[in-house]
C-alpha atoms as a PDB file:
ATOM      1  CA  UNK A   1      17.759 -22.719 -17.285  1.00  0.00           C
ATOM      2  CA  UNK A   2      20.123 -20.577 -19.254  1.00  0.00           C
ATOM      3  CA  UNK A   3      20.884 -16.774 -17.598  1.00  0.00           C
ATOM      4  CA  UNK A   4      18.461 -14.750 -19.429  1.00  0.00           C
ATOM      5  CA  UNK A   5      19.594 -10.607 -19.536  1.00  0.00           C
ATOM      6  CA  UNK A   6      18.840  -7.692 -17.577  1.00  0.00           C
ATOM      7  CA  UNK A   7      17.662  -5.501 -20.147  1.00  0.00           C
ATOM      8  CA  UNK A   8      14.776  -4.182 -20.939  1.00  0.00           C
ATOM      9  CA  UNK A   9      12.692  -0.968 -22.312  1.00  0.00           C
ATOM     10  CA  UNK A  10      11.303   1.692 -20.785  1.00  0.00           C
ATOM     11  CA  UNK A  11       8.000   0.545 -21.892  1.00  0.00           C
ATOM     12  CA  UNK A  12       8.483  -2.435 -20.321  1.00  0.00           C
ATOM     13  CA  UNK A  13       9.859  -1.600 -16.944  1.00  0.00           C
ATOM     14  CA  UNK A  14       6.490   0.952 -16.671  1.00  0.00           C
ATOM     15  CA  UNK A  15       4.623  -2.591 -17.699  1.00  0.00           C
ATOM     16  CA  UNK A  16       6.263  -4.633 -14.959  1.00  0.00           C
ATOM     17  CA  UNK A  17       6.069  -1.350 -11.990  1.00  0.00           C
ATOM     18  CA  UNK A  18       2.474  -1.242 -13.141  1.00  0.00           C
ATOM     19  CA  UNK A  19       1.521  -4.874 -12.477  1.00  0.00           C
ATOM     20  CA  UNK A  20       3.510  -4.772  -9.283  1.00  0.00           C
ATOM     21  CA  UNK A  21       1.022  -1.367  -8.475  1.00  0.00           C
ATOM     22  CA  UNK A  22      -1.680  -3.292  -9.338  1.00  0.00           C
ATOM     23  CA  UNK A  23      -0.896  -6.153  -7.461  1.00  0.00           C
ATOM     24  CA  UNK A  24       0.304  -4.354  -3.741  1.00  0.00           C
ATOM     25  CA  UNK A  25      -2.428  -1.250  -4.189  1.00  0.00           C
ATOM     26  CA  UNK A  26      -5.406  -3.528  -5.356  1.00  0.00           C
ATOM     27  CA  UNK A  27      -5.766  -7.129  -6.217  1.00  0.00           C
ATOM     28  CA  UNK A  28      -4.100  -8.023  -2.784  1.00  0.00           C
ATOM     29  CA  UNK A  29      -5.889  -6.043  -0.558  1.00  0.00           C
ATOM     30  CA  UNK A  30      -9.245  -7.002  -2.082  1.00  0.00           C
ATOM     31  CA  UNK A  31      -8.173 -11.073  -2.017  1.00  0.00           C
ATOM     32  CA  UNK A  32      -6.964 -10.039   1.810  1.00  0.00           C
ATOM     33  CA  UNK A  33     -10.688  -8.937   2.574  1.00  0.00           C
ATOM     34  CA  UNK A  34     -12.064 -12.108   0.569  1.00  0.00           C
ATOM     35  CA  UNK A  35     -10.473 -14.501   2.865  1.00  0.00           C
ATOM     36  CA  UNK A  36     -11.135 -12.052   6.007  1.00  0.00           C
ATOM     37  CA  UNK A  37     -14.711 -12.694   4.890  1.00  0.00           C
ATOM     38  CA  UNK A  38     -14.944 -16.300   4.600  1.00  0.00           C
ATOM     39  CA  UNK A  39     -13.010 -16.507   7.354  1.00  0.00           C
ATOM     40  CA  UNK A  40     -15.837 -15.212   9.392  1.00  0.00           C
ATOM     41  CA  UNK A  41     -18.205 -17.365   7.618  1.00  0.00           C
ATOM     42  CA  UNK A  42     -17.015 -20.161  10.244  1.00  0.00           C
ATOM     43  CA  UNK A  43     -15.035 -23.681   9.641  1.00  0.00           C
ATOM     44  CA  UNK A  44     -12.308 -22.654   7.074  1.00  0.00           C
ATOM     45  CA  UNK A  45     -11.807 -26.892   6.635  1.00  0.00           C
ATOM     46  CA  UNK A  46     -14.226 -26.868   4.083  1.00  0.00           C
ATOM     47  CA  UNK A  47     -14.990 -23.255   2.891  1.00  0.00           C
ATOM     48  CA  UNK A  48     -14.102 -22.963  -0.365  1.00  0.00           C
ATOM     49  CA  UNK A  49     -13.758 -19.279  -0.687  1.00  0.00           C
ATOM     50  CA  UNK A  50     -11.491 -19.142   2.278  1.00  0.00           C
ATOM     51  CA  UNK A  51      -9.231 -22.267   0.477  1.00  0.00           C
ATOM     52  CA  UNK A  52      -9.129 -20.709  -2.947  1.00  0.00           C
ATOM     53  CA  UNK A  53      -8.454 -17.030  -1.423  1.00  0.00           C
ATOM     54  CA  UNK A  54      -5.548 -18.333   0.339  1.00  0.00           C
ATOM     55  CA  UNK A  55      -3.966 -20.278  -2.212  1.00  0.00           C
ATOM     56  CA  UNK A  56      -4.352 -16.838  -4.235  1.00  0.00           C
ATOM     57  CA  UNK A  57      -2.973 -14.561  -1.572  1.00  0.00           C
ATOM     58  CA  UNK A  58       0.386 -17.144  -2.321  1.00  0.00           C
ATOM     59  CA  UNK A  59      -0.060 -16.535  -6.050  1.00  0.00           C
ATOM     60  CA  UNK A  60       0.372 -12.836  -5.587  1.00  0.00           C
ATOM     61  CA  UNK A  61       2.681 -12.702  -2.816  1.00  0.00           C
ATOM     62  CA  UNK A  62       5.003 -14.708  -4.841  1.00  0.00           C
ATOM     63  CA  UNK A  63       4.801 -12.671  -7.891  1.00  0.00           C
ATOM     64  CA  UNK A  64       5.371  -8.942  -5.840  1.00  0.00           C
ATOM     65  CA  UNK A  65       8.417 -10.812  -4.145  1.00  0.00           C
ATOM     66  CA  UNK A  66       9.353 -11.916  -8.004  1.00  0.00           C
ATOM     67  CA  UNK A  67       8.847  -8.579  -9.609  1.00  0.00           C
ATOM     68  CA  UNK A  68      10.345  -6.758  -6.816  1.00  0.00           C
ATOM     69  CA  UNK A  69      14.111  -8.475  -7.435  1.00  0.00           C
ATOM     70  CA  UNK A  70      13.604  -8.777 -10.678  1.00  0.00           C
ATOM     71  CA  UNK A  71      12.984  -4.527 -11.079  1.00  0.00           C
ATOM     72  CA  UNK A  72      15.950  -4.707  -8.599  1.00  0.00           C
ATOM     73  CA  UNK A  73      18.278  -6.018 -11.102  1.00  0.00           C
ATOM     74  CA  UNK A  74      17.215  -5.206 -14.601  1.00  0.00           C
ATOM     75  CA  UNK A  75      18.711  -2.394 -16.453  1.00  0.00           C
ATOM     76  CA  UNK A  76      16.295   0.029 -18.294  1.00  0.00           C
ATOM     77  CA  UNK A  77      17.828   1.143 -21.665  1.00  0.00           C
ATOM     78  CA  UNK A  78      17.112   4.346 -22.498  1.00  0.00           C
ATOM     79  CA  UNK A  79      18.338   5.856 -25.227  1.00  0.00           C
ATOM     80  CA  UNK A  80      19.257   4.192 -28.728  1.00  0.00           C
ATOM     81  CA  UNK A  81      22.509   4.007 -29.335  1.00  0.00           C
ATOM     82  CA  UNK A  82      24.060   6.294 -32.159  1.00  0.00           C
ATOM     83  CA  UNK A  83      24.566   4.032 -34.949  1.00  0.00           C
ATOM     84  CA  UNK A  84      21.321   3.973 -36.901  1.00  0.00           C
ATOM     85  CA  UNK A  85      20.721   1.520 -39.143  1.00  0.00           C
ATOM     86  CA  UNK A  86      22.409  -1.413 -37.086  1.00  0.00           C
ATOM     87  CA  UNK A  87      20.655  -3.859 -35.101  1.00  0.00           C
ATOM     88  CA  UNK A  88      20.987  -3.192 -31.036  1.00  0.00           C
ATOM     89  CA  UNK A  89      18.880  -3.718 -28.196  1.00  0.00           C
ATOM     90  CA  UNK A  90      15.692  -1.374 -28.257  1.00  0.00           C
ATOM     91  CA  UNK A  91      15.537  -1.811 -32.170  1.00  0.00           C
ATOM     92  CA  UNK A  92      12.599  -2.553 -34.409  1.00  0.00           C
ATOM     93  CA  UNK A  93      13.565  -4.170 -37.626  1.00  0.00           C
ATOM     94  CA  UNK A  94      12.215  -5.127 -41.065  1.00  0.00           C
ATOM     95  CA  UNK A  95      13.066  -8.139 -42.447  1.00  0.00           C
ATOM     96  CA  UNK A  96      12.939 -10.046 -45.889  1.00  0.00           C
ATOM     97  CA  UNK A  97      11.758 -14.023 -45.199  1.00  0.00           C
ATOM     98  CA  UNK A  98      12.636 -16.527 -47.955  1.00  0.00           C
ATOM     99  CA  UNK A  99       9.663 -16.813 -49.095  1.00  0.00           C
ATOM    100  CA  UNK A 100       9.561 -12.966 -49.999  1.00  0.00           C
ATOM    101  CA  UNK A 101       7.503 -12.055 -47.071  1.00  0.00           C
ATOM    102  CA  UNK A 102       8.192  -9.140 -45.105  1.00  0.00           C
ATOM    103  CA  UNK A 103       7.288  -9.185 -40.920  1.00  0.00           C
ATOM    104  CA  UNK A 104       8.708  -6.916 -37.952  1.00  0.00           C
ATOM    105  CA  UNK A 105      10.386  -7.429 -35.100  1.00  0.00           C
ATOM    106  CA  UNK A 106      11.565  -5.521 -32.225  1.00  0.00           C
ATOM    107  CA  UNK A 107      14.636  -6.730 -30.087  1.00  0.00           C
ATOM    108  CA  UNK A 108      13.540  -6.710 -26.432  1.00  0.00           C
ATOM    109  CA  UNK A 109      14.615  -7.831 -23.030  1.00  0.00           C
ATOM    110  CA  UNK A 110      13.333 -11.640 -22.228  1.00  0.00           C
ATOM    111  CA  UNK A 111      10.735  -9.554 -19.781  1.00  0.00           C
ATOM    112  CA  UNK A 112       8.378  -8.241 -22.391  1.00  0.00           C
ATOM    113  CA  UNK A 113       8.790 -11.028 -25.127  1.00  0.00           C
ATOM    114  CA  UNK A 114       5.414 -10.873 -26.795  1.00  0.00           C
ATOM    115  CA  UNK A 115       5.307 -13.284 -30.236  1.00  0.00           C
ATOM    116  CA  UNK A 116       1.755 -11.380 -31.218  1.00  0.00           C
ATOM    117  CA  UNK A 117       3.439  -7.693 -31.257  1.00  0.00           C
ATOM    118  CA  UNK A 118       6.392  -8.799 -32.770  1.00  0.00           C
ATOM    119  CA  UNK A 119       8.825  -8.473 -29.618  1.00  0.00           C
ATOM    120  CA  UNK A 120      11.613 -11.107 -29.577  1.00  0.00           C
ATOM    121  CA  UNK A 121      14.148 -11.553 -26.693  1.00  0.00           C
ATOM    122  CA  UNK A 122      17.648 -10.193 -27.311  1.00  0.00           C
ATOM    123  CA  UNK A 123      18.261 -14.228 -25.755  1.00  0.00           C
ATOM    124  CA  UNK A 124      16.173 -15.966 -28.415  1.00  0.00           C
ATOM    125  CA  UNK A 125      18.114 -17.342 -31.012  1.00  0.00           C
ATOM    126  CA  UNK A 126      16.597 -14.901 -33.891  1.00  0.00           C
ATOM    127  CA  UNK A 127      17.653 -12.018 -31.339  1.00  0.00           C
ATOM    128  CA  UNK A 128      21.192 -13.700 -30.767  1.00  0.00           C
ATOM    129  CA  UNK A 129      21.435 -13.789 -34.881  1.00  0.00           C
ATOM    130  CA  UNK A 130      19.972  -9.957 -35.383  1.00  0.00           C
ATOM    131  CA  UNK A 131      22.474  -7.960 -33.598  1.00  0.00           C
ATOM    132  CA  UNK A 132      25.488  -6.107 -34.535  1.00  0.00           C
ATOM    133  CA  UNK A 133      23.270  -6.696 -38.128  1.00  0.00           C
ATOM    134  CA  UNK A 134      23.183  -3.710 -40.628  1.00  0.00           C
ATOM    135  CA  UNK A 135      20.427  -2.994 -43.273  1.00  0.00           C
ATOM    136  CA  UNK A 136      20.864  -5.261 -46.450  1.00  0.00           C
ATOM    137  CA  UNK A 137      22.658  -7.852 -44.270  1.00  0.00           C
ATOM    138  CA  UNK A 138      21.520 -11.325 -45.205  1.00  0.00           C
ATOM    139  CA  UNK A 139      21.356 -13.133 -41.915  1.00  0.00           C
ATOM    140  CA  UNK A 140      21.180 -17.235 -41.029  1.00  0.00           C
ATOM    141  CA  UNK A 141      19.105 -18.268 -38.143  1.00  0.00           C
ATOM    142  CA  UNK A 142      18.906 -21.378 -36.964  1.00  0.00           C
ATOM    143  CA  UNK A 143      15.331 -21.973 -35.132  1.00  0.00           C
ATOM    144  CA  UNK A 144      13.268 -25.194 -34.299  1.00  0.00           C
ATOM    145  CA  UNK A 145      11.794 -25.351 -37.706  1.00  0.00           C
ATOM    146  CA  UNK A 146      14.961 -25.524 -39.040  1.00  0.00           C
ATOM    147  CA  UNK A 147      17.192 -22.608 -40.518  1.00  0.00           C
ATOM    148  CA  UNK A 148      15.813 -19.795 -42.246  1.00  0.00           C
ATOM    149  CA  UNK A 149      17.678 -16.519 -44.361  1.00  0.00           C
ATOM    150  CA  UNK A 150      16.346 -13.242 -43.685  1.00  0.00           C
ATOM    151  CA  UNK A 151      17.126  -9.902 -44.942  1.00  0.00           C
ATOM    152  CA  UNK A 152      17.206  -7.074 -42.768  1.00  0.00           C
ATOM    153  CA  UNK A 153      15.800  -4.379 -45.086  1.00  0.00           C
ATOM    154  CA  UNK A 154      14.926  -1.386 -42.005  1.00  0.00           C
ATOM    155  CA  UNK A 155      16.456  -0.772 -38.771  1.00  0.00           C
ATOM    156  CA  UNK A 156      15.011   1.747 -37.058  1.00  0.00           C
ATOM    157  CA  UNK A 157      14.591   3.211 -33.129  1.00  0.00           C
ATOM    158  CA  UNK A 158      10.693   4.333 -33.639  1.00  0.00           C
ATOM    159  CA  UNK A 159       8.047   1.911 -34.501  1.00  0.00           C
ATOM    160  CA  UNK A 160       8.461   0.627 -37.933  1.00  0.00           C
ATOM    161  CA  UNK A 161       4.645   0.905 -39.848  1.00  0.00           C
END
């Protein structure tokens, strides 16, 4: 697996200290009292709820333990960096495809990666080909579909509409 970075937004470290909230404050303690109850119920050999709870208990435990080193290690970025108008981590850009269509991305840590909002990792090989870019740069990138051109037309540090 290749090293993925240790960046990532403010928005997203709140997103991943939420879920690990979440997680320790409430889902665990109410799975905890799930299996506490079946486990009363009698023979846990073939109680379902007891099974299934405990398997889930593992689930969660396993994600605190993963969210807890991986807040441990990630650096939050915090302010833009002073060269508007070129293509760093944090950055929300508009681009030209080759077909004439315009879409928006925003260059995030491999954390918070969401295709549907438009977040791409700074690892991901459209990421790799966006930075250090500048507005009107024509830029190659080389994807599983093959290469495409696009044209970065906006950079900006604020949600592009």
């Amino acid at each position: 697996m290749a090293k993925q970075s240790n960046y990532i937004t403010p928005e997203g470290a709140k997103k991943l200290r939420d879920e690990l909230t979440w997680l320790w404050k409430e889902e665990r303690p109410r799975v905890t009292q799930g299996v506490s109850d079946a486990a009363a119920e009698g023979d846990r050999s073939e109680n379902a709820e007891y099974i299934y709870g405990k398997k889930r208990l593992r689930e969660i435990d396993r994600r605190i333990r993963f969210l807890t080193q991986r807040l441990d290690h990630l650096t939050v970025v915090e302010d833009p960096p002073p060269a508007n108008g070129k293509v760093f981590f944090g950055a929300w850009i508009r681009l030209e495809t080759e077909e004439g269509d315009e879409v928006v991305y925003r260059v995030v840590g491999p954390d918070e990666t969401d295709a549907s909002k438009g977040f791409i990792s700074i690892d991901s090989p459209m990421g790799k080909a966006l930075l250090g870019r500048s507005e009107g740069d024509e830029v190659p990138v080389r994807r599983p579909a093959g290469e495409a051109v696009f044209t970065v037309l906006e950079v900006a540090y604020q949600p592009i509409s």
